[in-house]
Each structure stands twice: as C-alpha cells, then as structure tokens.
C-alpha atoms as a PDB file:
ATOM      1  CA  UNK A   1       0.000   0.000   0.000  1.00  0.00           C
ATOM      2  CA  UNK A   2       2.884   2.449   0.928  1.00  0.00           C
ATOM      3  CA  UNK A   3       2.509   6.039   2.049  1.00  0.00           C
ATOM      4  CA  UNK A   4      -1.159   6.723   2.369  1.00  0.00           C
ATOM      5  CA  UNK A   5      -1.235  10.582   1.218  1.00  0.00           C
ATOM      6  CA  UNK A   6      -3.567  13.103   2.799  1.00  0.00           C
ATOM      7  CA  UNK A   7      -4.831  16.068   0.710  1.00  0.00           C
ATOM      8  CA  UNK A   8      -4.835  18.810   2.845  1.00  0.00           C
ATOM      9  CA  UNK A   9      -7.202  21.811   2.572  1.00  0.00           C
ATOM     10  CA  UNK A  10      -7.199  25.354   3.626  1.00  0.00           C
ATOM     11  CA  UNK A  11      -9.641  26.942   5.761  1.00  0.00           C
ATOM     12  CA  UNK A  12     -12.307  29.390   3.788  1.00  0.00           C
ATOM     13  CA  UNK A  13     -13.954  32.182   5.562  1.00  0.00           C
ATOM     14  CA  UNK A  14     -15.874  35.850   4.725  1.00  0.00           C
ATOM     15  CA  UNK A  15     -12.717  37.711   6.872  1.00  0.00           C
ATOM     16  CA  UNK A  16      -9.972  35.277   7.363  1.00  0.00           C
ATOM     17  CA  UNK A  17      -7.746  37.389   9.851  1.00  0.00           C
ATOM     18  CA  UNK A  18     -10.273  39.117  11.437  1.00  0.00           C
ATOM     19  CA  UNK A  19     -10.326  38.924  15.146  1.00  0.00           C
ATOM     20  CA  UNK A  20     -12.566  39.848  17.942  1.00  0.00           C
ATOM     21  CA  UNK A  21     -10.965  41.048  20.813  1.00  0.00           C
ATOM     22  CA  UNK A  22     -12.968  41.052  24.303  1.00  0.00           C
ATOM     23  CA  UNK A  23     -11.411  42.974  27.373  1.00  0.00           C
ATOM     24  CA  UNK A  24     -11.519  41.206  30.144  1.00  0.00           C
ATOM     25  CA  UNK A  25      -9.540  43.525  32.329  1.00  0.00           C
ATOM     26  CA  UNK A  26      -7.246  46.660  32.162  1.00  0.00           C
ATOM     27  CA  UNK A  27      -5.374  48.702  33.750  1.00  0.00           C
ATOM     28  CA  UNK A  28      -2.907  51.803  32.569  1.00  0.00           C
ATOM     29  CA  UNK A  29       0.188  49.772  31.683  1.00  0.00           C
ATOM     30  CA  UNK A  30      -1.585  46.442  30.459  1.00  0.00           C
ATOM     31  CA  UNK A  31      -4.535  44.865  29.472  1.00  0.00           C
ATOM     32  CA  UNK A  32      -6.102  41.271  29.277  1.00  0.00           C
ATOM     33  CA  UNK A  33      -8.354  40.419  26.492  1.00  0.00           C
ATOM     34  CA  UNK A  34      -9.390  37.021  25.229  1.00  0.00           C
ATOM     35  CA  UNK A  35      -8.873  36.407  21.113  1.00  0.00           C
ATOM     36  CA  UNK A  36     -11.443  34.685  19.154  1.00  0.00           C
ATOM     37  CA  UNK A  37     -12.276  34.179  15.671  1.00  0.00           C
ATOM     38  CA  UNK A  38     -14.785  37.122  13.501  1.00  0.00           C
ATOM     39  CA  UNK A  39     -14.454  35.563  10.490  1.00  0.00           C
ATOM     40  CA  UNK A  40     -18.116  36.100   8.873  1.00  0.00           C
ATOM     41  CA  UNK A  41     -18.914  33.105   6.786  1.00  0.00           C
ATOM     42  CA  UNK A  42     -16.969  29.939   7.136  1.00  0.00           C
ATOM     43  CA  UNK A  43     -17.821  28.006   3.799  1.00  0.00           C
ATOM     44  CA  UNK A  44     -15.141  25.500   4.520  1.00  0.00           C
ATOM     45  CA  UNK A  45     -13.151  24.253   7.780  1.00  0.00           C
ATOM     46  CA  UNK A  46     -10.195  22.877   6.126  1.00  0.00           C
ATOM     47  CA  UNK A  47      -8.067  20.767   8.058  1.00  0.00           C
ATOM     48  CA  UNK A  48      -6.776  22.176  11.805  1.00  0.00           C
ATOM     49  CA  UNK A  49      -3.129  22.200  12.813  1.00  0.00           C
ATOM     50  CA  UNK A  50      -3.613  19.908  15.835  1.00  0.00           C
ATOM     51  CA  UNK A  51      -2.245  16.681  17.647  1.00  0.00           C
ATOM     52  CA  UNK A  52      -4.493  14.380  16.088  1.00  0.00           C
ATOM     53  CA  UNK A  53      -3.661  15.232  12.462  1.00  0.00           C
ATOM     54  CA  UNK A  54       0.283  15.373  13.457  1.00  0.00           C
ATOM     55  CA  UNK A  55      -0.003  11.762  15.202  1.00  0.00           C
ATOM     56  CA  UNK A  56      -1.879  10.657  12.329  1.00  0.00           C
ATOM     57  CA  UNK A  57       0.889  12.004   9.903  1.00  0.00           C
ATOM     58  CA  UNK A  58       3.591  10.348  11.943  1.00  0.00           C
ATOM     59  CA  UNK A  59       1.557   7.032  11.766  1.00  0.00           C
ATOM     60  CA  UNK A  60       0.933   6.672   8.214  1.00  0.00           C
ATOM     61  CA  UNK A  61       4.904   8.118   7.437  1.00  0.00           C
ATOM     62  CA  UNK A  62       5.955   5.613   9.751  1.00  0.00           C
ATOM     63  CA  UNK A  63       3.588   2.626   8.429  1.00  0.00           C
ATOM     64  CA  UNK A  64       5.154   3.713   4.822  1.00  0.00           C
ATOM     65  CA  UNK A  65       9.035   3.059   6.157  1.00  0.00           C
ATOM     66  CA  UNK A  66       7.678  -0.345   7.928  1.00  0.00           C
ATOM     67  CA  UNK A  67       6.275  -1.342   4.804  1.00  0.00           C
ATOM     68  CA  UNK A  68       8.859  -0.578   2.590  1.00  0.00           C
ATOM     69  CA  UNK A  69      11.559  -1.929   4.976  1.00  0.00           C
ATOM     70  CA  UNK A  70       9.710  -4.974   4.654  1.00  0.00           C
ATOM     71  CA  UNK A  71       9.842  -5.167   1.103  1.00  0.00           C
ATOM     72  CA  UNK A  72      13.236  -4.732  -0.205  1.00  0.00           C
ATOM     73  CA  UNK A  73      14.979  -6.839  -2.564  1.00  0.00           C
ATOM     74  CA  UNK A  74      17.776  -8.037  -4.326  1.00  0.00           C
ATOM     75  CA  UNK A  75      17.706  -8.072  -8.585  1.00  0.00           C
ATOM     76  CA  UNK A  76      17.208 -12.099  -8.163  1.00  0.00           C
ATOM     77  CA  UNK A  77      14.115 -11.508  -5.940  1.00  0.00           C
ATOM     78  CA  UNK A  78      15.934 -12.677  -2.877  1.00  0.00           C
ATOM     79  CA  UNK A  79      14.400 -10.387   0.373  1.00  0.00           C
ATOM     80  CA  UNK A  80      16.304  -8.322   2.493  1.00  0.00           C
ATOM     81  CA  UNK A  81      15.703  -6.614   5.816  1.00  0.00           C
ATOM     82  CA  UNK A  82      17.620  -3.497   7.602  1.00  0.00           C
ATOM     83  CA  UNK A  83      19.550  -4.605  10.461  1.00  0.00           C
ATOM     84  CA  UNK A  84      21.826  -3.793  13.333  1.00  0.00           C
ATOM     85  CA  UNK A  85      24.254  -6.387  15.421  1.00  0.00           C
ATOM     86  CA  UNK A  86      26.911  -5.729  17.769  1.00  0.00           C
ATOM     87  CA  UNK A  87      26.827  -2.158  16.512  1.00  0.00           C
ATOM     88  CA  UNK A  88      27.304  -2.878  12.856  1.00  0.00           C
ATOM     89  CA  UNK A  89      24.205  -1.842  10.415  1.00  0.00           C
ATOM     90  CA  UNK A  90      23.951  -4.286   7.605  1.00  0.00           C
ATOM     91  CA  UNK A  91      20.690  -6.190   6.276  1.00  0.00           C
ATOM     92  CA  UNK A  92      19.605  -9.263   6.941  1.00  0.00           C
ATOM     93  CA  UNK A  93      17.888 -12.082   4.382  1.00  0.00           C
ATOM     94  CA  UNK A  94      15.687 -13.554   7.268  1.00  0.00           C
ATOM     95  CA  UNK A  95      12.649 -11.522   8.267  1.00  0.00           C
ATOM     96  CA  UNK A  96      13.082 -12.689  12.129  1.00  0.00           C
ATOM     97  CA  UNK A  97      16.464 -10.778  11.693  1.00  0.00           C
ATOM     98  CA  UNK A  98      19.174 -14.129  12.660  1.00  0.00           C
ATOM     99  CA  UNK A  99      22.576 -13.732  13.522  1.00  0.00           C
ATOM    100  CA  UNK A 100      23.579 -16.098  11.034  1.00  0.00           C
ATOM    101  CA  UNK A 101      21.880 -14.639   8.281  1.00  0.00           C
ATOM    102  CA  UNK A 102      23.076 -10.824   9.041  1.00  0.00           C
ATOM    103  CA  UNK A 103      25.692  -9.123   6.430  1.00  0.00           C
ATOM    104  CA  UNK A 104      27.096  -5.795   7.651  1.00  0.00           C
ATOM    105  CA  UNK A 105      27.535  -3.134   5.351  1.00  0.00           C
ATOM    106  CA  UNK A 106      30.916  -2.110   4.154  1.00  0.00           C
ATOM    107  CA  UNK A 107      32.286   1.054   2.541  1.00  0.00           C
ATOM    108  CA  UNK A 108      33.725   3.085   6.031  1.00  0.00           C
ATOM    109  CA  UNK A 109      37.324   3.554   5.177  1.00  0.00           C
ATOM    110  CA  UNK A 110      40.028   2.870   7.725  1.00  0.00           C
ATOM    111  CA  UNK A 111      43.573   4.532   7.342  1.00  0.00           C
ATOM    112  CA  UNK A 112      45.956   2.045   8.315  1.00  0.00           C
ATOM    113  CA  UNK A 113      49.463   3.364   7.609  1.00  0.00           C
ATOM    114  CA  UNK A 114      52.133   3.365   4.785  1.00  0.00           C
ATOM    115  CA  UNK A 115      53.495   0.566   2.797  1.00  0.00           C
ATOM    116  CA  UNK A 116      56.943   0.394   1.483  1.00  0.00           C
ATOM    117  CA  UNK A 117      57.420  -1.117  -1.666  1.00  0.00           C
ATOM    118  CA  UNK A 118      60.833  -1.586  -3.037  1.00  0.00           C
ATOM    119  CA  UNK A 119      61.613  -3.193  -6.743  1.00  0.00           C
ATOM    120  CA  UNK A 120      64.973  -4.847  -7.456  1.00  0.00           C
ATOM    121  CA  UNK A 121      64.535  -8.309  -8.657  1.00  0.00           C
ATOM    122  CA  UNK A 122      62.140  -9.166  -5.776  1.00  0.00           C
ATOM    123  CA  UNK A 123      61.566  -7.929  -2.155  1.00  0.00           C
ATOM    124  CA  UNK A 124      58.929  -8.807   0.328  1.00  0.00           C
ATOM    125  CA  UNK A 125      57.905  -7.088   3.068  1.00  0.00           C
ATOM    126  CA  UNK A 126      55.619  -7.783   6.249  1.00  0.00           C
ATOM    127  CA  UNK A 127      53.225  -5.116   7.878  1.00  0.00           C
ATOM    128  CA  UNK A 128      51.085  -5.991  11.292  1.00  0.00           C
ATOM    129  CA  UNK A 129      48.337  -3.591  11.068  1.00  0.00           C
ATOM    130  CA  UNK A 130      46.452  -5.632  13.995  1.00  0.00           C
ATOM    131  CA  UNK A 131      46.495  -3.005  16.821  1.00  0.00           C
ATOM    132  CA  UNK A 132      45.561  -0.592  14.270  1.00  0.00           C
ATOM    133  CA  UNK A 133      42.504  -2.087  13.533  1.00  0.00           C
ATOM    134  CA  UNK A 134      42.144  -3.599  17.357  1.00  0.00           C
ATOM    135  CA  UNK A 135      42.337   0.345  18.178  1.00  0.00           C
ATOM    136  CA  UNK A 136      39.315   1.016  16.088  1.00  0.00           C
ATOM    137  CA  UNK A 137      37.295  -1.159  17.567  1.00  0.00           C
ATOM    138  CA  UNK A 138      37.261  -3.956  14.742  1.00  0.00           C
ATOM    139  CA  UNK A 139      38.177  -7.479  14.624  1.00  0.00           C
ATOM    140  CA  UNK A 140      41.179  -7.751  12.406  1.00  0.00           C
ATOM    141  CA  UNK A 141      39.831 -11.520  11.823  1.00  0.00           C
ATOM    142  CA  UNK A 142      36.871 -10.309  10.273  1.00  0.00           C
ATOM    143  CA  UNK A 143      38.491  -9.250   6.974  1.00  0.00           C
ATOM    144  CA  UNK A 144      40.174 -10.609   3.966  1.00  0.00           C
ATOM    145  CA  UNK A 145      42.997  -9.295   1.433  1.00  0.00           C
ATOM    146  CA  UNK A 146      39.429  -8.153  -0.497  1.00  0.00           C
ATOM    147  CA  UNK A 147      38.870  -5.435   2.052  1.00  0.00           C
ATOM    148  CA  UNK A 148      42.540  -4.115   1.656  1.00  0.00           C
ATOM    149  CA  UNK A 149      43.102  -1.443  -1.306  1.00  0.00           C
ATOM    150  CA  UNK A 150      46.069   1.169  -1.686  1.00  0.00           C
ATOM    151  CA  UNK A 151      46.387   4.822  -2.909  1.00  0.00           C
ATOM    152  CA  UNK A 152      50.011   6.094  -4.260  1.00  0.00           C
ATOM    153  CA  UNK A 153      51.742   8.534  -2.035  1.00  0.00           C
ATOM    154  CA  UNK A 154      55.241   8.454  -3.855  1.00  0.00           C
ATOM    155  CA  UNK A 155      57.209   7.481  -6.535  1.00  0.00           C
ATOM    156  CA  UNK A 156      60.799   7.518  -7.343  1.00  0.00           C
ATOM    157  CA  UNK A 157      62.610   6.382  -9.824  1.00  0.00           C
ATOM    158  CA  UNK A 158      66.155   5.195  -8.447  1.00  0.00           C
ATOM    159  CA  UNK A 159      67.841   3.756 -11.569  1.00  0.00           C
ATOM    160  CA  UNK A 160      66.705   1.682 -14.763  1.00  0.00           C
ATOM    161  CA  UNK A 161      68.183   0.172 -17.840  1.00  0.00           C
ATOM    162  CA  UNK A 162      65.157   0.126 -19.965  1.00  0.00           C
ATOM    163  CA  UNK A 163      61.301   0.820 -19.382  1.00  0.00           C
ATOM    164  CA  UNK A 164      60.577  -2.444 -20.854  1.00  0.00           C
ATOM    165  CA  UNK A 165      59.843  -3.794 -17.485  1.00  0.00           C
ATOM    166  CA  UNK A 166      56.813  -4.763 -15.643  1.00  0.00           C
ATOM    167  CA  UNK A 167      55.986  -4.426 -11.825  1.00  0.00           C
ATOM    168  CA  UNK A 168      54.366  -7.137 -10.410  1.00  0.00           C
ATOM    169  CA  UNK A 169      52.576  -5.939  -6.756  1.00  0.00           C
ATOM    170  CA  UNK A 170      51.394  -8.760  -5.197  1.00  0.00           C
ATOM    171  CA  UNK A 171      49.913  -8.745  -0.971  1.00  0.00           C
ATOM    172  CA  UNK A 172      48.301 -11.005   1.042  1.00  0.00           C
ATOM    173  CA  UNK A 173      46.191 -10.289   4.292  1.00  0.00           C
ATOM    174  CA  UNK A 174      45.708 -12.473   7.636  1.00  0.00           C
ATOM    175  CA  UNK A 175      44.471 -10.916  10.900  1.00  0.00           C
ATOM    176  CA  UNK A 176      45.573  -7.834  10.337  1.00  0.00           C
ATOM    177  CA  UNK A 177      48.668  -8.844   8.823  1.00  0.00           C
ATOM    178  CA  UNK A 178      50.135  -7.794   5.706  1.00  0.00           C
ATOM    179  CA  UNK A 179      52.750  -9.513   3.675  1.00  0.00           C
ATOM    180  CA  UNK A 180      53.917  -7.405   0.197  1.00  0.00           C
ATOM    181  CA  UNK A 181      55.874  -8.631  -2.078  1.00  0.00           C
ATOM    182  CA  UNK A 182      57.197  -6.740  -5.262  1.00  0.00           C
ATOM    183  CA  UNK A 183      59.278  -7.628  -8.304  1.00  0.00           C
ATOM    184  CA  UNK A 184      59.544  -7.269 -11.887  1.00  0.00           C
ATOM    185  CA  UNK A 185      59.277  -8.736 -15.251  1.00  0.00           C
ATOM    186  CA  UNK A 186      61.958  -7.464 -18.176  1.00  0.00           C
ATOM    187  CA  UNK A 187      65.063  -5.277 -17.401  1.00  0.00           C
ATOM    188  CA  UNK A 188      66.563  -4.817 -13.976  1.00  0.00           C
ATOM    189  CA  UNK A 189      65.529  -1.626 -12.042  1.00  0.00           C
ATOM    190  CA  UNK A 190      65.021  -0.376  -9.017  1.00  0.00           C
ATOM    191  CA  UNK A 191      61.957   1.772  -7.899  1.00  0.00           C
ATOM    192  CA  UNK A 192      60.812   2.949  -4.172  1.00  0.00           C
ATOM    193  CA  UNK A 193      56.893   3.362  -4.141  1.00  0.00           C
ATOM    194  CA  UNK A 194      54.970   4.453  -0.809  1.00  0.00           C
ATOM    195  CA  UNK A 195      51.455   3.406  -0.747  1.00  0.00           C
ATOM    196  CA  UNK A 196      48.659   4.444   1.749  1.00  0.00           C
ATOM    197  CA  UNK A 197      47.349   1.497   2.941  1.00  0.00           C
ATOM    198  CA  UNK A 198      43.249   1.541   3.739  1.00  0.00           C
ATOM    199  CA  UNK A 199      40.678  -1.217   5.052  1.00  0.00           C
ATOM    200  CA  UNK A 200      36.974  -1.217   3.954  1.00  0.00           C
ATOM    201  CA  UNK A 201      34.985  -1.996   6.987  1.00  0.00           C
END
C-alpha cells in the first residue's frame, strides 16, 4: 500500500484574519483580552493544525518506512531486511532478523598506515596492522585481502636500464597482517613506491 497521502485543505472564511478582541480587564500599563475568531462566513473548515492530524501524519509516514523496509529486494528476488548487530548496520535475508543470516555493510574507510614497496629483482615485506585495527574497535579476523586497497603517495625512480619492465605488486592479508611482495618482469631496475594502505569496513 505504501505512504497513504492526505490532501490537505485550507480553511475558507468571509474575513480570514479578522479577530474579535474582548477585554476582560485593564489597567494603565496592560490589558487582558481574550482572542477569538470574527471571520463572517466559514464556507469550509479545512483541516486544523492539531495533535491528532500530526499523530496521524507520523503514523501513516511511519507505516510507509515499515512497509517498505519490509519489502526490499535483491535483482534475483531474494528479500532483504535493515539490520543492526553488535553495533554494525547491515541487512539481513531472514525476516526474524538471525545472527547467522546478518551481512554488515561495508564502505567506512580505515587509514591504516604506509606501505613500502621496493623493486629490485624481488623484495617482500611484512606489515602488522592488527592493533591498528584492534584500536578502532574492529576485529582484524573479520576481513580478507578483499577489504585491503592502496592509494600512491610516492614514486621515485632510483635507476633503470630500460622501461621495458613490468611491476608485479602482489599482498596477502591475515588478521591484520600484511605480507607485500614486489618484483619485476623485463630489465633490472630499481623503484621505491609508498602506498597508503586503507581497510573497507
């Protein structure tokens, strides 16, 4: 059904600002008067600014959300539900919302430091990133070398014989651990990159 809109209509009267003022007391510095309407003819009522119709908007806009929450889904027709566990939002493909059946969303980028990559014939290097990520509050066993991606900070160029040479940039990723290794393919060279290193969480 979804949102269930409301056509709202304005109030039509003879004199729609007039007001009748009655004095109910005064005095030289003040007075007290009640305010009511002198509006002539009232050929329509329209619909009044009060609790009922506000609770009644928040209902339906929040019967709309529920509904649509409900009825989410992937291209293949597969149902998914908005979730939340152990502080992670995500969705869920079970509408009793299991543990076991709970993917968190990823796309929050985590800075975890610099990489050093050096190329002259071959040269591996190991990075523990594991407090780094234990400092952010994450697991570092909950990722893979999929979640791991790197952004250029430097290059330079140290010596070459030819440019007919291809870098080969290779990593691998275990709790937080990273193991680089770099080489080439063609003519010897040498060539000192520093990457950024990020996790998706």
């Amino acid at each position: 059904m979804g949102f269930e809109k409301k056509t709202w209509v304005d109030r039509l009267s003879e004199f729609a600002g007039r007001r009748l003022l009655t004095i109910i007391s005064k005095s030289d510095s003040q007075m007290v008067v009640d305010v009511s309407r002198a509006e002539g003819n009232v050929s329509r009522a329209g619909d009044a600014f009060s609790s009922y119709n506000m609770n009644d908007l928040e209902q339906r806009i929040a019967d709309g959300f529920e509904e649509v929450n409900n009825d989410l889904m992937f291209p293949d027709g597969t149902r998914f539900y908005p979730d939340k566990q152990n502080g992670k939002y995500g969705f869920n493909t079970s509408p009793t919302r299991g543990a076991d059946t709970f993917s968190p969303f990823k796309g929050t980028v985590l800075y975890l430091g610099t990489v050093d990559w050096t190329h002259y014939l071959s040269k591996t290097n190991t990075y523990n990133f594991s407090q780094v990520i234990r400092d952010a509050g994450l697991d570092p066993n909950d990722y893979t070398a999929d979640d791991i991606f790197f952004r250029p900070k430097s290059t330079s160029y140290k010596s070459y014989t030819n440019s007919n040479a291809t870098l080969t940039r290779e990593y691998t990723y275990s709790n937080g651990v990273i193991t680089t290794t770099a080489g080439y393919v063609g003519d010897m060279w040498v060539l000192n990159v520093t990457d950024l290193c990020y996790l998706v969480v």
